[in-house]
N, C-alpha and C. Protein backbone atom coordinates (compact mmCIF):
# COMPACT_ATOMS: atom_id res chain seq x y z
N UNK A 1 -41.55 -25.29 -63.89
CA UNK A 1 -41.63 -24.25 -62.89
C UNK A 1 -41.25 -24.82 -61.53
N UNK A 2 -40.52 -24.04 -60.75
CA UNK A 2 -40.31 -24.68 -59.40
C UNK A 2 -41.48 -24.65 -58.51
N UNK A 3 -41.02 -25.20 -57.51
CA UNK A 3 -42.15 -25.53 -56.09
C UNK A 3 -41.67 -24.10 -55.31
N UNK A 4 -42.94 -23.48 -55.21
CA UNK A 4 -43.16 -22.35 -54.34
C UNK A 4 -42.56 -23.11 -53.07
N UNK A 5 -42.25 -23.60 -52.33
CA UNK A 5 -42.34 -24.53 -50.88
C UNK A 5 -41.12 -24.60 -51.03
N UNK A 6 -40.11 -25.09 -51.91
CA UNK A 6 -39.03 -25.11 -52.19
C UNK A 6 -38.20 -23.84 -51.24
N UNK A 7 -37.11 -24.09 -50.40
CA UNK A 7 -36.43 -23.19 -49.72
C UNK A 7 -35.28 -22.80 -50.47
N UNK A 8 -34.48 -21.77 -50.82
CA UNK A 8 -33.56 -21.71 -52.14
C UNK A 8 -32.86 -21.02 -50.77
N UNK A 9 -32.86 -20.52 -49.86
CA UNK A 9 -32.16 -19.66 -49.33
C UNK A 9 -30.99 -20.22 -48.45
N UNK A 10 -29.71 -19.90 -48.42
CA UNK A 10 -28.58 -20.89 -47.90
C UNK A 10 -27.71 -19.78 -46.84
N UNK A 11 -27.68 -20.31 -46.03
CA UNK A 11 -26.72 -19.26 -44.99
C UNK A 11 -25.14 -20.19 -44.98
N UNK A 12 -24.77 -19.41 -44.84
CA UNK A 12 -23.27 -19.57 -44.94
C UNK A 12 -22.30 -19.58 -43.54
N UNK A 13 -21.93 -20.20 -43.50
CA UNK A 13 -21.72 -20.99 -41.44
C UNK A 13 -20.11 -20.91 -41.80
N UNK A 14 -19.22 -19.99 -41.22
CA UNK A 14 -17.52 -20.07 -41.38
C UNK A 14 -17.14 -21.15 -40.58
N UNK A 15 -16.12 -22.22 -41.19
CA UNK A 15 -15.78 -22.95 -40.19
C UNK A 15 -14.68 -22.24 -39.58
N UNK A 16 -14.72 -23.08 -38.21
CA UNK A 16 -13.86 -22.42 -36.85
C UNK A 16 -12.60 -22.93 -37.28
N UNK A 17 -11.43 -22.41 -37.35
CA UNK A 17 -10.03 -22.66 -37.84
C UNK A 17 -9.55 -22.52 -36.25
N UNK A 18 -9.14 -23.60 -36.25
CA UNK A 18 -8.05 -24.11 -34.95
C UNK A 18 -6.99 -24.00 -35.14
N UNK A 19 -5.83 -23.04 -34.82
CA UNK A 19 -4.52 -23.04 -34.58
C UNK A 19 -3.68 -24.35 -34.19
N UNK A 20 -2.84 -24.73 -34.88
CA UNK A 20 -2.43 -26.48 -34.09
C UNK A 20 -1.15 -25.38 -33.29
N UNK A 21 -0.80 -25.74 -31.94
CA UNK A 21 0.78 -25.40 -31.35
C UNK A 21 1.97 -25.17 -32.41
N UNK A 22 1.75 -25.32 -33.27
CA UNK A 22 2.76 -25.22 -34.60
C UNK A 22 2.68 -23.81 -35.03
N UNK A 23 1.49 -23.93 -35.07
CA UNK A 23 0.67 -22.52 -36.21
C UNK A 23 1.00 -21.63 -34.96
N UNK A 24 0.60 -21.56 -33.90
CA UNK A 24 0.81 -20.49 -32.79
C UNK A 24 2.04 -20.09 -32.58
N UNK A 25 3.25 -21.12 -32.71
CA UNK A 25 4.78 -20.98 -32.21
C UNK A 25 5.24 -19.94 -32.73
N UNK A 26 4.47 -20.32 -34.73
CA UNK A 26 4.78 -19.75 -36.25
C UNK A 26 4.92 -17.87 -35.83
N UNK A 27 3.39 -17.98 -35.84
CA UNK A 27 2.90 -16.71 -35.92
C UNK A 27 3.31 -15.98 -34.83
N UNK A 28 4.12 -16.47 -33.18
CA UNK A 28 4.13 -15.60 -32.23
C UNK A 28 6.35 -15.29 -32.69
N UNK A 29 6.61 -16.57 -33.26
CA UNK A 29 8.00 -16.06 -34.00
C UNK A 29 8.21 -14.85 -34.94
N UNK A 30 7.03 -15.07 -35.98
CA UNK A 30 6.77 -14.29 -37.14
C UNK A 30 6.62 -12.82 -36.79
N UNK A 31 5.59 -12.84 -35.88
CA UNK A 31 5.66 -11.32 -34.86
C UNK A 31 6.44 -10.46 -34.44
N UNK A 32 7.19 -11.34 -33.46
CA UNK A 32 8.78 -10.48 -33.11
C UNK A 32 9.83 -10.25 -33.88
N UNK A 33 9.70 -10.94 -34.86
CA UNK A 33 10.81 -10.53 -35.93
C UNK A 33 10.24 -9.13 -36.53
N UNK A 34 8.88 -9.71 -36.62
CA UNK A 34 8.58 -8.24 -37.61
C UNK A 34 8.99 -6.89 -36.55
N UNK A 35 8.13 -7.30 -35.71
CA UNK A 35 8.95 -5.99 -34.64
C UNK A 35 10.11 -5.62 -34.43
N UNK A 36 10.35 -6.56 -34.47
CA UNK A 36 12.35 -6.49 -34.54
C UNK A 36 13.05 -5.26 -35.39
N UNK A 37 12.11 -5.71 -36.59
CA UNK A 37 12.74 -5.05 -38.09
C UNK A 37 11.92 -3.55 -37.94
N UNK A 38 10.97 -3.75 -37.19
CA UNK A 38 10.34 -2.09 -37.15
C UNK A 38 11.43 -1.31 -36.64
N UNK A 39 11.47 -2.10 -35.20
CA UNK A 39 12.20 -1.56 -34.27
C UNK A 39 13.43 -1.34 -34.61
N UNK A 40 14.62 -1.97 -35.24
CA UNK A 40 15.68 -1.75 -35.94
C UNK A 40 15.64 0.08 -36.76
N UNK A 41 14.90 0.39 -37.64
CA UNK A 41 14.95 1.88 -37.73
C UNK A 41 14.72 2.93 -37.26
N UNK A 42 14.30 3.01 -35.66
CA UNK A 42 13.99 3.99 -34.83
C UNK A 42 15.34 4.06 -33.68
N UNK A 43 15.53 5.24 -33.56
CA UNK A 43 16.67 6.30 -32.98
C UNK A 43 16.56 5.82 -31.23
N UNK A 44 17.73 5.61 -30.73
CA UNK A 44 17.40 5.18 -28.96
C UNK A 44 16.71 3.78 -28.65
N UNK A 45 17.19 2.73 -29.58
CA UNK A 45 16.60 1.52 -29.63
C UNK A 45 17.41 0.05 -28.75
N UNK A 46 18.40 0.30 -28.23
CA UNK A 46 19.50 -0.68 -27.72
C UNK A 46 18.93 -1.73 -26.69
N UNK A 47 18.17 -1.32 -25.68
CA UNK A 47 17.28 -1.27 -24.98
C UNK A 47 16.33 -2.31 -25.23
N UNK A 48 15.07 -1.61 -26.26
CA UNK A 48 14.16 -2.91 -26.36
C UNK A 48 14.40 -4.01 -27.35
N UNK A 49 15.86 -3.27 -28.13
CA UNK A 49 16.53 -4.19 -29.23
C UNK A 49 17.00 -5.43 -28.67
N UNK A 50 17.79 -5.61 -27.42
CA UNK A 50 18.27 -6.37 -26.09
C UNK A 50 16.96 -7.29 -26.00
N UNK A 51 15.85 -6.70 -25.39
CA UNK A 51 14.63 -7.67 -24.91
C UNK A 51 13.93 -8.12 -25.70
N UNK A 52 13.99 -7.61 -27.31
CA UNK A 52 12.82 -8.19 -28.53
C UNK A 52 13.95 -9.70 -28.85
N UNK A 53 15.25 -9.12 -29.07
CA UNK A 53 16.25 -10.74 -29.07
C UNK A 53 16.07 -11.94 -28.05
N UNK A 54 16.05 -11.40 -27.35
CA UNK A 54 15.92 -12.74 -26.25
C UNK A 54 14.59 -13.26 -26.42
N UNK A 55 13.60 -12.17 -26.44
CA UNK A 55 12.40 -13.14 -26.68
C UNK A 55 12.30 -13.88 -28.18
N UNK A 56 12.94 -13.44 -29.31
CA UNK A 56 13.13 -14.45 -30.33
C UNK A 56 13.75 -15.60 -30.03
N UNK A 57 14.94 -15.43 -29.41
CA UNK A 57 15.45 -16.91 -28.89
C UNK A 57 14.71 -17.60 -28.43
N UNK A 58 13.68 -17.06 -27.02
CA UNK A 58 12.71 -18.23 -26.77
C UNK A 58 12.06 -18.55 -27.53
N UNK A 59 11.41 -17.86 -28.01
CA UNK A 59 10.33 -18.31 -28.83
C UNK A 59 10.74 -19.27 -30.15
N UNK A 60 12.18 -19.30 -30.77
CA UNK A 60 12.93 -19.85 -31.73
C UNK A 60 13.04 -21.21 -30.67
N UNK A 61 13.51 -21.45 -29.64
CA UNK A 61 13.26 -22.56 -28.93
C UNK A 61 12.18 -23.33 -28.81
N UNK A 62 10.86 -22.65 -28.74
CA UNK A 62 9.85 -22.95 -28.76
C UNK A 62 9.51 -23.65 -29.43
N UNK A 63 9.57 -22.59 -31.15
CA UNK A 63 8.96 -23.09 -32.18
C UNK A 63 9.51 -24.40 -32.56
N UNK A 64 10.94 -25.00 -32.26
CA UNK A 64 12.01 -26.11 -32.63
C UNK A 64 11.60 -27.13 -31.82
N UNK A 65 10.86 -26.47 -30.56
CA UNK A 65 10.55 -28.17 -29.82
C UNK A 65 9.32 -28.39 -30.22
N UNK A 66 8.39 -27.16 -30.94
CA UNK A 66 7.44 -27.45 -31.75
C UNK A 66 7.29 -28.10 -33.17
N UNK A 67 8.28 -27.70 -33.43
CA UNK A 67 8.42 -28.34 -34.81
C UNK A 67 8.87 -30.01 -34.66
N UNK A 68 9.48 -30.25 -33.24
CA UNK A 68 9.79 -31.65 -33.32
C UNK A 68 8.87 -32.64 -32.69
N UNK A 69 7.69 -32.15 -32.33
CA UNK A 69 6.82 -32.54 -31.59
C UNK A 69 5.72 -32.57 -32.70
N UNK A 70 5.71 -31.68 -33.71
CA UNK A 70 4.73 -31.85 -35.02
C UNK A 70 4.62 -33.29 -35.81
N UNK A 71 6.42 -33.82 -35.43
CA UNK A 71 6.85 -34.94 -36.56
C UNK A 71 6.28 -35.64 -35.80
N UNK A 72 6.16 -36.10 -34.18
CA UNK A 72 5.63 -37.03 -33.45
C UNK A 72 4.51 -37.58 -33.66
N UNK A 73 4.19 -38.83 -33.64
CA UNK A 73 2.58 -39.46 -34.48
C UNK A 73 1.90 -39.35 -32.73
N UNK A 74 3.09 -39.67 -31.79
CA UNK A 74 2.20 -39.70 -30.27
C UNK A 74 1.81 -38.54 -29.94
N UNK A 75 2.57 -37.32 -30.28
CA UNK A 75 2.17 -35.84 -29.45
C UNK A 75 0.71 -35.69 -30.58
N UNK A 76 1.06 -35.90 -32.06
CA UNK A 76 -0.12 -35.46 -32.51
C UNK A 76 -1.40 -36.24 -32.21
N UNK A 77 -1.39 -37.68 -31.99
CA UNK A 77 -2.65 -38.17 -31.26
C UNK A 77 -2.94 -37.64 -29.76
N UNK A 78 -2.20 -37.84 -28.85
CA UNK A 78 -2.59 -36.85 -27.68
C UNK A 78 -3.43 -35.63 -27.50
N UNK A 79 -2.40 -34.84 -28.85
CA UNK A 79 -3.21 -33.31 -28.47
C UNK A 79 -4.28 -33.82 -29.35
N UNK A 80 -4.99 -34.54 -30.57
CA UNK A 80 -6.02 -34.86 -31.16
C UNK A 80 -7.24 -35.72 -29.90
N UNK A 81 -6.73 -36.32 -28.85
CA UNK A 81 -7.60 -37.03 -28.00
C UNK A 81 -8.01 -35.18 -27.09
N UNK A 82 -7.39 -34.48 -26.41
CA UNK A 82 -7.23 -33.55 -25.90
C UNK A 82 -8.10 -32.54 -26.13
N UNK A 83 -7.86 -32.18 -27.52
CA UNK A 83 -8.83 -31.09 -28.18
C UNK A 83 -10.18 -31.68 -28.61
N UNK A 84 -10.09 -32.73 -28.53
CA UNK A 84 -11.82 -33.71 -28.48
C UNK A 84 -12.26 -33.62 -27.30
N UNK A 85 -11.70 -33.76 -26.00
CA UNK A 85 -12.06 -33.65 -24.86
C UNK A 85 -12.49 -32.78 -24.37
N UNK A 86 -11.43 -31.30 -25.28
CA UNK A 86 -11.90 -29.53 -24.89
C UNK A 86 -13.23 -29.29 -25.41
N UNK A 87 -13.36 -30.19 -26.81
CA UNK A 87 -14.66 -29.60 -27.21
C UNK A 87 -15.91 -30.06 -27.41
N UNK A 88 -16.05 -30.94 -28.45
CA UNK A 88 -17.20 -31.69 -28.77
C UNK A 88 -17.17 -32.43 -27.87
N UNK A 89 -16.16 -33.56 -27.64
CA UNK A 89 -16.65 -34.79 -26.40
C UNK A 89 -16.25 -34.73 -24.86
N UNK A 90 -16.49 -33.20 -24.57
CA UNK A 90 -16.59 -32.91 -23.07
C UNK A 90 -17.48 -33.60 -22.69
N UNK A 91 -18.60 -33.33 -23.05
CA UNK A 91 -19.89 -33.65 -22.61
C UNK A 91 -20.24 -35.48 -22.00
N UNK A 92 -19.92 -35.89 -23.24
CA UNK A 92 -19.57 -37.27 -23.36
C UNK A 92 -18.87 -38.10 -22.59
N UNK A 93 -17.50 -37.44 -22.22
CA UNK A 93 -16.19 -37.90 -21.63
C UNK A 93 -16.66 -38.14 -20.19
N UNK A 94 -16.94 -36.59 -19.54
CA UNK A 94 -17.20 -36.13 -18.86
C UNK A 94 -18.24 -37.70 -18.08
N UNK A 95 -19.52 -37.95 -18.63
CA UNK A 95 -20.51 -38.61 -18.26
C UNK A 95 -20.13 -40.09 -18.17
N UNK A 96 -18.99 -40.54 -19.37
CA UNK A 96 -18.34 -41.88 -19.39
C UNK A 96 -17.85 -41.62 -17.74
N UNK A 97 -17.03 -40.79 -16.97
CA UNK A 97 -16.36 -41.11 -15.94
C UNK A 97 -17.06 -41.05 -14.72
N UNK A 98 -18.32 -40.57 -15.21
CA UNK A 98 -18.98 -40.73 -13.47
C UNK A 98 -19.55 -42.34 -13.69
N UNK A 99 -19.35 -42.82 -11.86
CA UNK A 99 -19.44 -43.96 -11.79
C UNK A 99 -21.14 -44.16 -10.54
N UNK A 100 -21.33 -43.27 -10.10
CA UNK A 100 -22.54 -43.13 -9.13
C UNK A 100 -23.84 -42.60 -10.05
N UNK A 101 -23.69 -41.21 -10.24
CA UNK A 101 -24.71 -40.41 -10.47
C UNK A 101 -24.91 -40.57 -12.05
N UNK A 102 -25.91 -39.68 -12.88
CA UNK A 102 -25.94 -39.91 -14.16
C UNK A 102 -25.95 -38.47 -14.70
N UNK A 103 -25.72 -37.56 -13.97
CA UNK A 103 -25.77 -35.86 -14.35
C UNK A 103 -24.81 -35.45 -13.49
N UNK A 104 -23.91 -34.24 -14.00
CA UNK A 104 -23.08 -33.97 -13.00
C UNK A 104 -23.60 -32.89 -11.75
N UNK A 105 -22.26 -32.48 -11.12
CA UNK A 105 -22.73 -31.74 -10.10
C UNK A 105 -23.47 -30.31 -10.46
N UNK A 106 -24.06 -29.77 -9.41
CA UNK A 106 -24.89 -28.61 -9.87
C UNK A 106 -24.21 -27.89 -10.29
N UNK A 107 -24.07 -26.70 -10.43
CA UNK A 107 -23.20 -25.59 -11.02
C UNK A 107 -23.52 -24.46 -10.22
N UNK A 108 -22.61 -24.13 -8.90
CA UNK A 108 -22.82 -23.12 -7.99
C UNK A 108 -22.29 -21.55 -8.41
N UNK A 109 -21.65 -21.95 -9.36
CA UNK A 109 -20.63 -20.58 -9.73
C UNK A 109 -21.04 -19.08 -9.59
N UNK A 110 -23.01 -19.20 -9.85
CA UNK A 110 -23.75 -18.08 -9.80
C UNK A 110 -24.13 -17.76 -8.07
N UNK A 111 -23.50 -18.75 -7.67
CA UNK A 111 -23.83 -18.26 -6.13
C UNK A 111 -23.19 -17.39 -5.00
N UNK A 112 -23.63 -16.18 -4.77
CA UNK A 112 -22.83 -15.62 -3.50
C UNK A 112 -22.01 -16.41 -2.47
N UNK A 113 -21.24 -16.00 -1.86
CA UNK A 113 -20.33 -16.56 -0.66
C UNK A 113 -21.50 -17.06 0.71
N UNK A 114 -22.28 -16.08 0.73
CA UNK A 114 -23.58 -16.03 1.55
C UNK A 114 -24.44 -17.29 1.26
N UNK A 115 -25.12 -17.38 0.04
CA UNK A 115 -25.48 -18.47 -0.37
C UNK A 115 -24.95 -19.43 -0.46
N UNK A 116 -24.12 -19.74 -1.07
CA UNK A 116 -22.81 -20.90 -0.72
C UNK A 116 -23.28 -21.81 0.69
N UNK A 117 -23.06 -20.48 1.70
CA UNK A 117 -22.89 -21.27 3.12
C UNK A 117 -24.36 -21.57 3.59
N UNK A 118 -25.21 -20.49 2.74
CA UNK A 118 -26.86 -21.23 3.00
C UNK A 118 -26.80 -22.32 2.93
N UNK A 119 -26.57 -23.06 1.54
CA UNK A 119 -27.06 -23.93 0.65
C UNK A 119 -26.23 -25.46 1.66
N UNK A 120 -25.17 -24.97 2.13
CA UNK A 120 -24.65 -26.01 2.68
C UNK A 120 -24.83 -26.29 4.57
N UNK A 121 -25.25 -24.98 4.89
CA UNK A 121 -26.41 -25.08 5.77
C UNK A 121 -27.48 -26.05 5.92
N UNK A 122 -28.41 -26.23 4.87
CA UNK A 122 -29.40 -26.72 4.44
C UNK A 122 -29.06 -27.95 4.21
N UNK A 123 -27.99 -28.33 3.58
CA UNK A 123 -27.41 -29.88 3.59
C UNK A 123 -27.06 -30.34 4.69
N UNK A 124 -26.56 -30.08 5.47
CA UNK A 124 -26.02 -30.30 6.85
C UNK A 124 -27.75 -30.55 7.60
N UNK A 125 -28.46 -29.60 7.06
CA UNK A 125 -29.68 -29.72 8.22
C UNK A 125 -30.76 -30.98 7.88
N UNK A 126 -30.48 -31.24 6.45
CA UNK A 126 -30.57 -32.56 5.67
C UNK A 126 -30.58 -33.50 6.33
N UNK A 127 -29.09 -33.75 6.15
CA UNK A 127 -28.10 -34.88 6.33
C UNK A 127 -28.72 -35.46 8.19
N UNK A 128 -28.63 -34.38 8.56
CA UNK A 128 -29.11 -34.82 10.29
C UNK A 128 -30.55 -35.16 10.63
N UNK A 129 -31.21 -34.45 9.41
CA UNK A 129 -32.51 -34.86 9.46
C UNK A 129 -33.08 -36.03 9.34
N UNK A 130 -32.26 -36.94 8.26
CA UNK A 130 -32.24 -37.90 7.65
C UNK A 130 -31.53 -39.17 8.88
N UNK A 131 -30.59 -38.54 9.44
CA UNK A 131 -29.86 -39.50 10.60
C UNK A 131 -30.95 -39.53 11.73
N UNK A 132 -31.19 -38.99 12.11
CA UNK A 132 -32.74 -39.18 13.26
C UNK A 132 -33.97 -40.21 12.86
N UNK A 133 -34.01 -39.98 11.48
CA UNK A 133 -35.39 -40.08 10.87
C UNK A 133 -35.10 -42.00 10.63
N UNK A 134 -33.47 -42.18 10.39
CA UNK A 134 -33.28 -43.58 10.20
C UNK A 134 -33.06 -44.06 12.12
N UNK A 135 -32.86 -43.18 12.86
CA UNK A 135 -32.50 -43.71 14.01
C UNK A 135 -33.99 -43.89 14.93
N UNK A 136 -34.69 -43.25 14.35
CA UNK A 136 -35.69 -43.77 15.04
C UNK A 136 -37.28 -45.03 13.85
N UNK A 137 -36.30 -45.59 13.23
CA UNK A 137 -36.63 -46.58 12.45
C UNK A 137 -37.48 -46.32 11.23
N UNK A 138 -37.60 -44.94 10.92
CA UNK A 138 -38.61 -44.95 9.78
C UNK A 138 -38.28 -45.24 8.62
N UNK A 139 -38.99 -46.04 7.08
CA UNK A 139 -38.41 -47.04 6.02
C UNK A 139 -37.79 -45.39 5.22
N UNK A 140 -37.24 -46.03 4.22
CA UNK A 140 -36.23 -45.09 3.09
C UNK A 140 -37.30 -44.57 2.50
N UNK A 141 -38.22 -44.97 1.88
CA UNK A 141 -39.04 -44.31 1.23
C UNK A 141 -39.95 -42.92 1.83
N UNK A 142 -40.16 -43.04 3.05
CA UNK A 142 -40.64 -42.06 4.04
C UNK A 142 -40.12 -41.22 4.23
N UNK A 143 -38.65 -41.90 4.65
CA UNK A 143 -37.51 -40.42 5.20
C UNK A 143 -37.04 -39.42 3.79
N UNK A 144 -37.24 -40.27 2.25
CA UNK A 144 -37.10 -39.61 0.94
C UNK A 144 -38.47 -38.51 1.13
N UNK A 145 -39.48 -38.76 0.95
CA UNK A 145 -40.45 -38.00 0.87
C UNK A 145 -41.05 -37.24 1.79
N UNK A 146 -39.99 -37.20 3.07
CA UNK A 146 -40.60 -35.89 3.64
C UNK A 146 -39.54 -35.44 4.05
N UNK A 147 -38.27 -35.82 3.31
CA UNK A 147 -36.96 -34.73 3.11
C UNK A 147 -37.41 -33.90 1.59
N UNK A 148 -38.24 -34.34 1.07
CA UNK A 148 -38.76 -33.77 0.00
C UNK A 148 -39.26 -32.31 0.24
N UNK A 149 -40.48 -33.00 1.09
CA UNK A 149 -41.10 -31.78 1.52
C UNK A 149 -40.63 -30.91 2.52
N UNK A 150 -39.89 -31.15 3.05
CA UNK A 150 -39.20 -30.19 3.47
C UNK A 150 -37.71 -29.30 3.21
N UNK A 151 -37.28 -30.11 1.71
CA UNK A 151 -36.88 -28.99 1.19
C UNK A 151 -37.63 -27.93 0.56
N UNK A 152 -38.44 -28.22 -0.17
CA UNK A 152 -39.70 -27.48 -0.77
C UNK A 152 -40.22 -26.52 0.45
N UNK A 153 -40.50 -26.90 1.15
CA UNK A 153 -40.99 -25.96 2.51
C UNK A 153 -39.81 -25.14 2.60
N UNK A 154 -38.27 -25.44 2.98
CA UNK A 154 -37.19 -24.83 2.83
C UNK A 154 -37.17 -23.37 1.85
N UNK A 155 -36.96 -24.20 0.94
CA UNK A 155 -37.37 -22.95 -0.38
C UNK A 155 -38.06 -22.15 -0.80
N UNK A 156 -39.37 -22.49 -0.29
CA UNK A 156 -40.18 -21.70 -0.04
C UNK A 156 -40.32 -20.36 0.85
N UNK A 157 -39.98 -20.53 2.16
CA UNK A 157 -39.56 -19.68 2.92
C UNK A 157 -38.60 -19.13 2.13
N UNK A 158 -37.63 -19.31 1.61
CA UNK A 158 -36.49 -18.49 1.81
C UNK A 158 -37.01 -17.55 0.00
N UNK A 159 -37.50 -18.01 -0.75
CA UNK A 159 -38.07 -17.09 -1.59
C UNK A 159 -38.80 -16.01 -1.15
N UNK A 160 -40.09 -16.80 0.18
CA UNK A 160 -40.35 -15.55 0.70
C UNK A 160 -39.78 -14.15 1.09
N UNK A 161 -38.36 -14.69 2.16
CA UNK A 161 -37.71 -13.61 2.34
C UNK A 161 -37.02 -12.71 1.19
N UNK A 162 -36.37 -13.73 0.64
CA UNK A 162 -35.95 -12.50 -0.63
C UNK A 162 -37.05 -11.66 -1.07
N UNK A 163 -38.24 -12.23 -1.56
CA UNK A 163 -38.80 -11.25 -1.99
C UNK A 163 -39.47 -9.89 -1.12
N UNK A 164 -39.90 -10.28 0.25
CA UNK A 164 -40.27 -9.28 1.09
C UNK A 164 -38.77 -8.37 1.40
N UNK A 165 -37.49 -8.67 0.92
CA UNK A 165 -36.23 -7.97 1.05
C UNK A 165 -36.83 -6.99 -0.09
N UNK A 166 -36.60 -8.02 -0.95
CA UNK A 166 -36.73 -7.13 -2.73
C UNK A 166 -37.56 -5.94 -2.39
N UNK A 167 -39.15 -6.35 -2.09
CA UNK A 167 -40.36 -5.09 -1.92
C UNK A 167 -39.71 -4.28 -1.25
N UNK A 168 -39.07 -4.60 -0.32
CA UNK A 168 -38.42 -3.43 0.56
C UNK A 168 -37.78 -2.47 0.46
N UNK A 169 -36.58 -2.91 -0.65
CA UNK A 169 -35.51 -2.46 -1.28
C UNK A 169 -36.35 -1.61 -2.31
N UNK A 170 -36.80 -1.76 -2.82
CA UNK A 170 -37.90 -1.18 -3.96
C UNK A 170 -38.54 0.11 -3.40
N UNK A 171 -38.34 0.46 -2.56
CA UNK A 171 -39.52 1.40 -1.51
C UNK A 171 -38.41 2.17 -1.28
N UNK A 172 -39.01 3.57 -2.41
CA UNK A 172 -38.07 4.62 -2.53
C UNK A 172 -37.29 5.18 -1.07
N UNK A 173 -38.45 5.39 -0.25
CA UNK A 173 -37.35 5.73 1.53
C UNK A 173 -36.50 4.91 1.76
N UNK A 174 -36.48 3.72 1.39
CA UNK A 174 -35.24 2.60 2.00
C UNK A 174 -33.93 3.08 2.00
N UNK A 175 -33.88 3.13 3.58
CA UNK A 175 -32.14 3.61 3.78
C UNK A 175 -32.04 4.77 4.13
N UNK A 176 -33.34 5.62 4.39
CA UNK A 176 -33.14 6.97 4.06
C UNK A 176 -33.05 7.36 5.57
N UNK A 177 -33.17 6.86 6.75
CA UNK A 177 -33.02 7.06 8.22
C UNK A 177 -32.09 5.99 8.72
């Protein structure tokens, strides 16, 4: 008899099929021909018959400097270092090349234009804070820990305001005079 505990149940995970530049050239050649041949039996066709050809030519160009770039052992290690870089060993790569820090930079992308210029506001008010604080002789460890606290104090305030904005905004009359 089996073990009740025993898990029998298996999910099934598709692997991700990567197009190599070959396979893409293939299929965007393969395309316009077919269109081609659609297009070939419809009435008043001279026209896009003209522009579906030329784009086969390129793309027949394409696929030929693709196909000669397939035989290459260098193009195919390149794009094999490349597409390691795009995917799995971003992360990795990425961290091999920093030479200072050990995490990268923050990630502002979610930030308004407004915020943006806060945030670098606040660095600037830093940075000068920190130049006083060494000019009038106080040790590194001091000027660290009460640039500390006064970012924290920083942030603090400014949560405040958003949120007394927010309550505000929230308060059905808002705007209404």
């Amino acid at each position: 008899m089996a073990d009740v505990s025993d898990d029998d149940t298996f999910t099934f995970i598709p692997a991700k099929t990567r197009l190599t530049p070959f396979d893409r050239r293939l299929r965007e050649l393969r395309e316009l021909q077919e269109r081609h041949e659609e297009l070939s039996t419809q009435p008043d066709k001279e026209r896009r018959l003209a522009e579906l050809e030329y784009q086969i030519r390129e793309a027949k160009k394409r696929f030929e400097e693709e196909t000669r770039r397939d035989g290459d052992e260098g193009w195919r290690r390149r794009r094999d270092v490349d597409s390691w870089r795009a995917g799995e060993g971003r992360e990795s790569r990425n961290a091999s090349r920093r030479k200072v820090r050990a995490k990268p930079n923050e990630n502002l992308s979610h930030l308004t234009a407004a915020e943006k210029e806060e945030r670098k506001r606040g660095q600037r008010a830093d940075r000068n804070f920190v130049k006083r604080r060494e000019a009038n002789g106080a040790s590194a460890s001091d000027i660290q820990a009460e640039l500390i606290v006064r970012q924290q104090q920083r942030n603090s305030m400014r949560q405040a305001e958003s949120e007394e904005v927010n309550q505000m905004m929230s308060d059905p009359t808002f705007g209404m005079f």
